[in-house]
C-alpha atoms as a PDB file:
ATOM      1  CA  UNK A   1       0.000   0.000   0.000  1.00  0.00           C
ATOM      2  CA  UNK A   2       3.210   2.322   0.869  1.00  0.00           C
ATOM      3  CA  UNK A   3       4.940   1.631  -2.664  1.00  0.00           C
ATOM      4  CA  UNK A   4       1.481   1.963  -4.515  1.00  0.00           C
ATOM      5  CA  UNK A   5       0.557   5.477  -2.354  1.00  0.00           C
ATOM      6  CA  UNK A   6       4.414   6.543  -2.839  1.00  0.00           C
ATOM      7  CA  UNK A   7       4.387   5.706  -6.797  1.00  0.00           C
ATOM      8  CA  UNK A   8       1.176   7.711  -7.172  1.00  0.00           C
ATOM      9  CA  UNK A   9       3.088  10.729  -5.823  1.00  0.00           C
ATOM     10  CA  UNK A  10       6.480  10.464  -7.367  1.00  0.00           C
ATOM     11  CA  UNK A  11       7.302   7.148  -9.529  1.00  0.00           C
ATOM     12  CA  UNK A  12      10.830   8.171  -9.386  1.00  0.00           C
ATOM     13  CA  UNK A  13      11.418   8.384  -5.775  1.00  0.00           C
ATOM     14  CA  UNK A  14      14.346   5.754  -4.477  1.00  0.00           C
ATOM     15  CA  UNK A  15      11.589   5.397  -1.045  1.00  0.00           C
ATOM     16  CA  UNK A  16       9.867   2.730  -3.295  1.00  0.00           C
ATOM     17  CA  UNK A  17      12.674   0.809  -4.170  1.00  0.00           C
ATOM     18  CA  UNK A  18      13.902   1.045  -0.385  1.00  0.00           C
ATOM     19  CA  UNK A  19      10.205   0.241   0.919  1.00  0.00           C
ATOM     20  CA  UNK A  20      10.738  -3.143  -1.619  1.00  0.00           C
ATOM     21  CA  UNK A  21      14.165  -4.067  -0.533  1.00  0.00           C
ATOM     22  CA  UNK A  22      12.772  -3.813   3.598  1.00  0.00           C
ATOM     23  CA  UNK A  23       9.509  -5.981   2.589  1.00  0.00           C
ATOM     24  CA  UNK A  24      11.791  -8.578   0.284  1.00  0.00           C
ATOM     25  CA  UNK A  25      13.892  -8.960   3.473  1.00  0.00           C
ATOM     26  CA  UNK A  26      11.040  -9.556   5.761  1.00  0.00           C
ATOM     27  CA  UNK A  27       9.432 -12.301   3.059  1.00  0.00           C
ATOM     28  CA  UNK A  28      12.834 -13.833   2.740  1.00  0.00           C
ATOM     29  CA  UNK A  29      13.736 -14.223   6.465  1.00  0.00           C
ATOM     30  CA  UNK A  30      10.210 -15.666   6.443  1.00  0.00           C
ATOM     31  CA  UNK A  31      10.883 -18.142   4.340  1.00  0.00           C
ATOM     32  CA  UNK A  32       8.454 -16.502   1.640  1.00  0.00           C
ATOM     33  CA  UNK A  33      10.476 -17.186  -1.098  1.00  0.00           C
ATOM     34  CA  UNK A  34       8.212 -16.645  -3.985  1.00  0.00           C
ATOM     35  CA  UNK A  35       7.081 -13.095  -2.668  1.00  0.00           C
ATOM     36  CA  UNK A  36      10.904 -12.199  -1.625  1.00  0.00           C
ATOM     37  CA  UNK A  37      11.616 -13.033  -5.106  1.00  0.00           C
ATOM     38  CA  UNK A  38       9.078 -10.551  -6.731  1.00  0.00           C
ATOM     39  CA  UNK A  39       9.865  -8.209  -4.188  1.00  0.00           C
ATOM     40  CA  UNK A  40      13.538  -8.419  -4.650  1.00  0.00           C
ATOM     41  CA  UNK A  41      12.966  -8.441  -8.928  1.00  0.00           C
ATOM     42  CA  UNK A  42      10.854  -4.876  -8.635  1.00  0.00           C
ATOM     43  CA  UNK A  43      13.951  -3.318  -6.956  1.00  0.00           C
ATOM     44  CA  UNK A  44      15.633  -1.162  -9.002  1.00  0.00           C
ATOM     45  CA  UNK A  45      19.287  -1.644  -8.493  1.00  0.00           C
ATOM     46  CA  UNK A  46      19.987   2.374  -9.110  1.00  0.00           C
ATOM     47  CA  UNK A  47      17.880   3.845  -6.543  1.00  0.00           C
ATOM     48  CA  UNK A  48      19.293   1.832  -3.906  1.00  0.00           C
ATOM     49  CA  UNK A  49      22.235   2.623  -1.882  1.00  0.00           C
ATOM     50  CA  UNK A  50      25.585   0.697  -3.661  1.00  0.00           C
ATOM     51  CA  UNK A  51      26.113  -1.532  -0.331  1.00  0.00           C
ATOM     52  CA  UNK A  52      22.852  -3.226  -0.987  1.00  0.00           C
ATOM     53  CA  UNK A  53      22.943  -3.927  -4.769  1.00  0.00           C
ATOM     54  CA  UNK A  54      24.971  -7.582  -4.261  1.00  0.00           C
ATOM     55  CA  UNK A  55      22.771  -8.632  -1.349  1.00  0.00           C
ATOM     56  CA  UNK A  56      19.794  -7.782  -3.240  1.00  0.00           C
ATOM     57  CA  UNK A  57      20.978 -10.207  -6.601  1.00  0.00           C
ATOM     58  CA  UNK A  58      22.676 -12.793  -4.213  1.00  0.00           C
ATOM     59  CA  UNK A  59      19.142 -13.108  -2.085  1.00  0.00           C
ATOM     60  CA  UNK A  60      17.265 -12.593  -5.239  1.00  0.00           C
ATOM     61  CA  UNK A  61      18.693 -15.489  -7.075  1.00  0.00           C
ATOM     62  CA  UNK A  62      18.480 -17.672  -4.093  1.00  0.00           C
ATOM     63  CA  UNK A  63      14.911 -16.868  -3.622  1.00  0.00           C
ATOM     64  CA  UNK A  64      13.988 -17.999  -6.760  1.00  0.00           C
ATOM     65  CA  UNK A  65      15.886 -21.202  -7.003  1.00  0.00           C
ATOM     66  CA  UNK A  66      13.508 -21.415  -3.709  1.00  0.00           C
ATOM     67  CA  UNK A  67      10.505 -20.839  -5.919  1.00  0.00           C
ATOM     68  CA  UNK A  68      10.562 -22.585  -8.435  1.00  0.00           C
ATOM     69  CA  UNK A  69      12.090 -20.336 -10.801  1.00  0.00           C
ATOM     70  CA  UNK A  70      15.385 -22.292 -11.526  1.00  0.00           C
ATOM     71  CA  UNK A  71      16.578 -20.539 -14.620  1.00  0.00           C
ATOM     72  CA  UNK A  72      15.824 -17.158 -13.000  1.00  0.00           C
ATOM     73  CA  UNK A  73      17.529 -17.743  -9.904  1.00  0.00           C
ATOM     74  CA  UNK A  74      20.501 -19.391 -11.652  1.00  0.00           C
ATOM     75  CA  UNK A  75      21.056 -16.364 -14.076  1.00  0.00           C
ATOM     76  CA  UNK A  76      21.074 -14.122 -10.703  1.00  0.00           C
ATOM     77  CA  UNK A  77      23.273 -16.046  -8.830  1.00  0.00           C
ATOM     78  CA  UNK A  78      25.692 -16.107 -11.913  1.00  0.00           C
ATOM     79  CA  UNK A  79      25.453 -12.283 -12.175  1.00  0.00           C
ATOM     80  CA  UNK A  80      25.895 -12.070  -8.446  1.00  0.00           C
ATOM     81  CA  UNK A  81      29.152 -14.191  -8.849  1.00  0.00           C
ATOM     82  CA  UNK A  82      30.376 -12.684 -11.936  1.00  0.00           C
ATOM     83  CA  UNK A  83      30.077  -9.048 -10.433  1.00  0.00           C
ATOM     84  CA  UNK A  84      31.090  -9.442  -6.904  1.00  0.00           C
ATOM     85  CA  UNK A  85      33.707 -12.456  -7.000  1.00  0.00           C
ATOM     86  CA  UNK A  86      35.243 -11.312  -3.638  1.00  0.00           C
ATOM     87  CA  UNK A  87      31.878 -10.910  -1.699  1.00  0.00           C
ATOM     88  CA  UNK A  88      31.745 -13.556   1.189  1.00  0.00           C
ATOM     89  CA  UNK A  89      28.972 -14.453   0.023  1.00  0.00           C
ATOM     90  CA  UNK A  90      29.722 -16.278  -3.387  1.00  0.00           C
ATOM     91  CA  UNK A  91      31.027 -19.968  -2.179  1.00  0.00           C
ATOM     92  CA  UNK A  92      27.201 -19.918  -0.922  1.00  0.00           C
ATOM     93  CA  UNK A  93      25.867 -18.712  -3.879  1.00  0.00           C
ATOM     94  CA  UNK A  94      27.593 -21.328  -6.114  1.00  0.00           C
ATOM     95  CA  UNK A  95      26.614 -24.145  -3.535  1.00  0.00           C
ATOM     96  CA  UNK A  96      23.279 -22.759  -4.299  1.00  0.00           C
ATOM     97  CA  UNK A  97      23.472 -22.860  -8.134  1.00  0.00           C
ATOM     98  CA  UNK A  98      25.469 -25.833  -8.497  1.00  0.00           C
ATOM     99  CA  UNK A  99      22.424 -27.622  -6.115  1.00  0.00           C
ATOM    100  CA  UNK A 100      20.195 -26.053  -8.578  1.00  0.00           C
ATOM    101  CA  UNK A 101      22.134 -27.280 -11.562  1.00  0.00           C
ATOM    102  CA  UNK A 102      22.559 -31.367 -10.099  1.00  0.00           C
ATOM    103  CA  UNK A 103      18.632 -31.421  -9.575  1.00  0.00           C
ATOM    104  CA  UNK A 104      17.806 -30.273 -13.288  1.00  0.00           C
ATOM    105  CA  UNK A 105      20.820 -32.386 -14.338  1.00  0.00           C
ATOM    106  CA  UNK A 106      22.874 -30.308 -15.403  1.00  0.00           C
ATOM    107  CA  UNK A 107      25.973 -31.950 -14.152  1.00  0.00           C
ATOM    108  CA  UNK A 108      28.783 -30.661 -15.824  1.00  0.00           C
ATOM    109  CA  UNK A 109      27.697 -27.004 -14.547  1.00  0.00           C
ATOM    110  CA  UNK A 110      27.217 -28.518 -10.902  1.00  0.00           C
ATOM    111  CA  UNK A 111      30.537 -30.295 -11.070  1.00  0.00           C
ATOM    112  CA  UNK A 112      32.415 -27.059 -12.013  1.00  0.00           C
ATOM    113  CA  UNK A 113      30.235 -25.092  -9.634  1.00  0.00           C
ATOM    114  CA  UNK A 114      31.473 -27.581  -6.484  1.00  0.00           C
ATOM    115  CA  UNK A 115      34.754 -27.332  -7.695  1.00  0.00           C
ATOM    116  CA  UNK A 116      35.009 -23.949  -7.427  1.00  0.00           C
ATOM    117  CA  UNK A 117      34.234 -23.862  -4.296  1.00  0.00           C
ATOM    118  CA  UNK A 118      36.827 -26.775  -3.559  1.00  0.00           C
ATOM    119  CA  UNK A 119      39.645 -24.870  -5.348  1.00  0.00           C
ATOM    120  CA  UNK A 120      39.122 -21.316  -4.474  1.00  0.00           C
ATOM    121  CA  UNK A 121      37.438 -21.811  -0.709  1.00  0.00           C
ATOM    122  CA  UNK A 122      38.787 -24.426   0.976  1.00  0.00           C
ATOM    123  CA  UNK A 123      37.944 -22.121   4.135  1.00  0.00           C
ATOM    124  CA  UNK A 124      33.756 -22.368   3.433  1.00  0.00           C
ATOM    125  CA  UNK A 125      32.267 -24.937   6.083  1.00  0.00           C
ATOM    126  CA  UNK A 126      30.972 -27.228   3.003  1.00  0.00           C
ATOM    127  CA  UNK A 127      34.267 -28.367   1.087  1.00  0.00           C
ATOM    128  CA  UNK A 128      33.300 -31.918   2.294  1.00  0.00           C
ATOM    129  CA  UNK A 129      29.833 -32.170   0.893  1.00  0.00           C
ATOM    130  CA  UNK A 130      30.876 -30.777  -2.198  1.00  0.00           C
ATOM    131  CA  UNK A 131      33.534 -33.044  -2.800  1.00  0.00           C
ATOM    132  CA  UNK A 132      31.016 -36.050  -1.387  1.00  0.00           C
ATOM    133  CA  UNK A 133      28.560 -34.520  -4.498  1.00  0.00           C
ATOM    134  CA  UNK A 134      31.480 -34.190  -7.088  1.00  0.00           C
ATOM    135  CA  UNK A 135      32.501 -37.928  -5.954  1.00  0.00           C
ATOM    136  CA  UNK A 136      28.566 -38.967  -6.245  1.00  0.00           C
ATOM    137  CA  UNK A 137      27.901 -37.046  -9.730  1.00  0.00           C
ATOM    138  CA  UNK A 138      30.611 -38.846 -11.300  1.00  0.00           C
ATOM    139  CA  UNK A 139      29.881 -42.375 -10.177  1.00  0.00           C
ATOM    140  CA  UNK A 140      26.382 -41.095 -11.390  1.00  0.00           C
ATOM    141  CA  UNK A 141      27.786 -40.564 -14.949  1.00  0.00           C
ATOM    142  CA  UNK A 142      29.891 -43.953 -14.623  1.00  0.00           C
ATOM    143  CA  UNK A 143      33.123 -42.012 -14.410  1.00  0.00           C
ATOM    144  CA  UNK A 144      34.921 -44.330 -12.190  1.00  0.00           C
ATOM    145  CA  UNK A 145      38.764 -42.889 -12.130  1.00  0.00           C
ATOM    146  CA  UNK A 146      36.896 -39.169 -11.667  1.00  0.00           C
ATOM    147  CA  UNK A 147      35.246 -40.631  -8.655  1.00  0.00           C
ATOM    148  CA  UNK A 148      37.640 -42.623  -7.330  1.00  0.00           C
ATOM    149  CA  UNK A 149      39.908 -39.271  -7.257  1.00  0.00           C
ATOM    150  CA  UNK A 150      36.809 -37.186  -5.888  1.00  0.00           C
ATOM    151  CA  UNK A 151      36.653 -39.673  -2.807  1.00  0.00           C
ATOM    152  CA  UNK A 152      40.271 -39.819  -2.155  1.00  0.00           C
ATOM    153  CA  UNK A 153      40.582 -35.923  -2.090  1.00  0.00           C
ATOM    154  CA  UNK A 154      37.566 -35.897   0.060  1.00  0.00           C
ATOM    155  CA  UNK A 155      39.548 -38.758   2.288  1.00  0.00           C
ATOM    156  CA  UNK A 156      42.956 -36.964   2.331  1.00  0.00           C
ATOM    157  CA  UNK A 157      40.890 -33.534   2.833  1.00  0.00           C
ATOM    158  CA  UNK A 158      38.342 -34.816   5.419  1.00  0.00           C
ATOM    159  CA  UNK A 159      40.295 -38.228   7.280  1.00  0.00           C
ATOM    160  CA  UNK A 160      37.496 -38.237  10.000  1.00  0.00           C
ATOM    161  CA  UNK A 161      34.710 -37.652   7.187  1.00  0.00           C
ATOM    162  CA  UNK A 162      31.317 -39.436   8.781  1.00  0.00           C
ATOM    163  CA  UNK A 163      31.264 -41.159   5.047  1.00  0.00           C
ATOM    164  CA  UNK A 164      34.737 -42.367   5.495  1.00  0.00           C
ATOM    165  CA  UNK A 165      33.486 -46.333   5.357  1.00  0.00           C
ATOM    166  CA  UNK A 166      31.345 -45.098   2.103  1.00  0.00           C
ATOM    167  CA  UNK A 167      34.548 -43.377   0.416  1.00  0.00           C
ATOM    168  CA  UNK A 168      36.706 -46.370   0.808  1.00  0.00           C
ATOM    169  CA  UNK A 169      34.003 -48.686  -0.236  1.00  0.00           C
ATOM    170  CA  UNK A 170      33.616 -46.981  -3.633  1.00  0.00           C
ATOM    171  CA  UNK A 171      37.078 -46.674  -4.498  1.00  0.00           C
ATOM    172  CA  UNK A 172      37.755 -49.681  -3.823  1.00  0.00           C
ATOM    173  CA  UNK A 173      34.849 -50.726  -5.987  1.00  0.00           C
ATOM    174  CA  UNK A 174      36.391 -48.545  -8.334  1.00  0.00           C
ATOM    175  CA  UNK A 175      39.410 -49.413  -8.611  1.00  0.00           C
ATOM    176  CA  UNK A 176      38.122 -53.662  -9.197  1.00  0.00           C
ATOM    177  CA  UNK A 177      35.714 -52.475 -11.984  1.00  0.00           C
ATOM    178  CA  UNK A 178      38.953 -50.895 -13.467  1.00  0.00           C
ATOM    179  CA  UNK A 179      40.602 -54.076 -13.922  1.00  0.00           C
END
């Protein structure tokens, strides 16, 4: 009612796009995904102060991978990771797309994604599961020496990994279907 009231009187004024931005963050934290998305999408990036401009895209794109709107929320997360590739934020936003990617099986994207993350934070709290996915998405494409290298990283990275007994049993499967 604010944004419709405020739009009559000036169209232009940044308030809207602020008034959005507050009521995208209170759908979001909500769990609202599909009206944080909209919310977040009728922002315009300009009339916002600069510090809030990657937040916006990051939670924007993860809202709508929330949604439904995989495509959407993909091309927003790679924007937000193409733009900001220093924000603290990105290692989640590429666990998000990559996620997003495996499900619609696209698993070459989701197997660089995860390696990214690997590679370039080794710091982020879910190096394990993404090398536990890169292990599982190969043996899922029948790639055995890929896997068998995914679960020995994950092994050498992780030693007290919870999947430890799983790793070992697939390379060692692994490496017998080799032969």
């Amino acid at each position: 009612k604010y944004v419709a009231t405020e739009s009559a009187k000036d169209p232009e004024t940044s308030v809207i796009d602020l008034a959005l931005l507050l009521k995208a963050e209170v759908l979001f934290a909500a769990k609202n995904y599909k009206g944080a998305a909209e919310s977040y999408r009728n922002v315009r990036p300009a009339k916002i102060n600069k510090q809030y401009v990657p937040m916006r895209l990051y939670k924007m794109g993860w809202a709508m991978t929330e949604a439904g709107e995989d495509v959407n929320g993909v091309e927003a997360l790679g924007e937000f990771i193409s733009n900001w590739p220093k924000d603290p934020l990105v290692p989640s936003a590429l666990i998000k797309r990559a996620m997003n990617f495996q499900k619609n099986e696209n698993y070459e994207q989701a197997l660089k994604d995860y390696r990214q993350i690997v590679d370039q934070h080794s710091n982020f709290e879910s190096v394990e599961a993404c090398l536990q996915q890169i292990a599982l998405i190969q043996a899922q494409l029948r790639r055995k020496e890929p896997m068998i290298a995914a679960y020995r990283e994950l092994l050498e990275k992780f030693p007290q990994t919870s999947i430890k007994a799983e790793a070992n049993y697939w390379i060692g499967g692994g490496l017998f279907a080799l032969d």
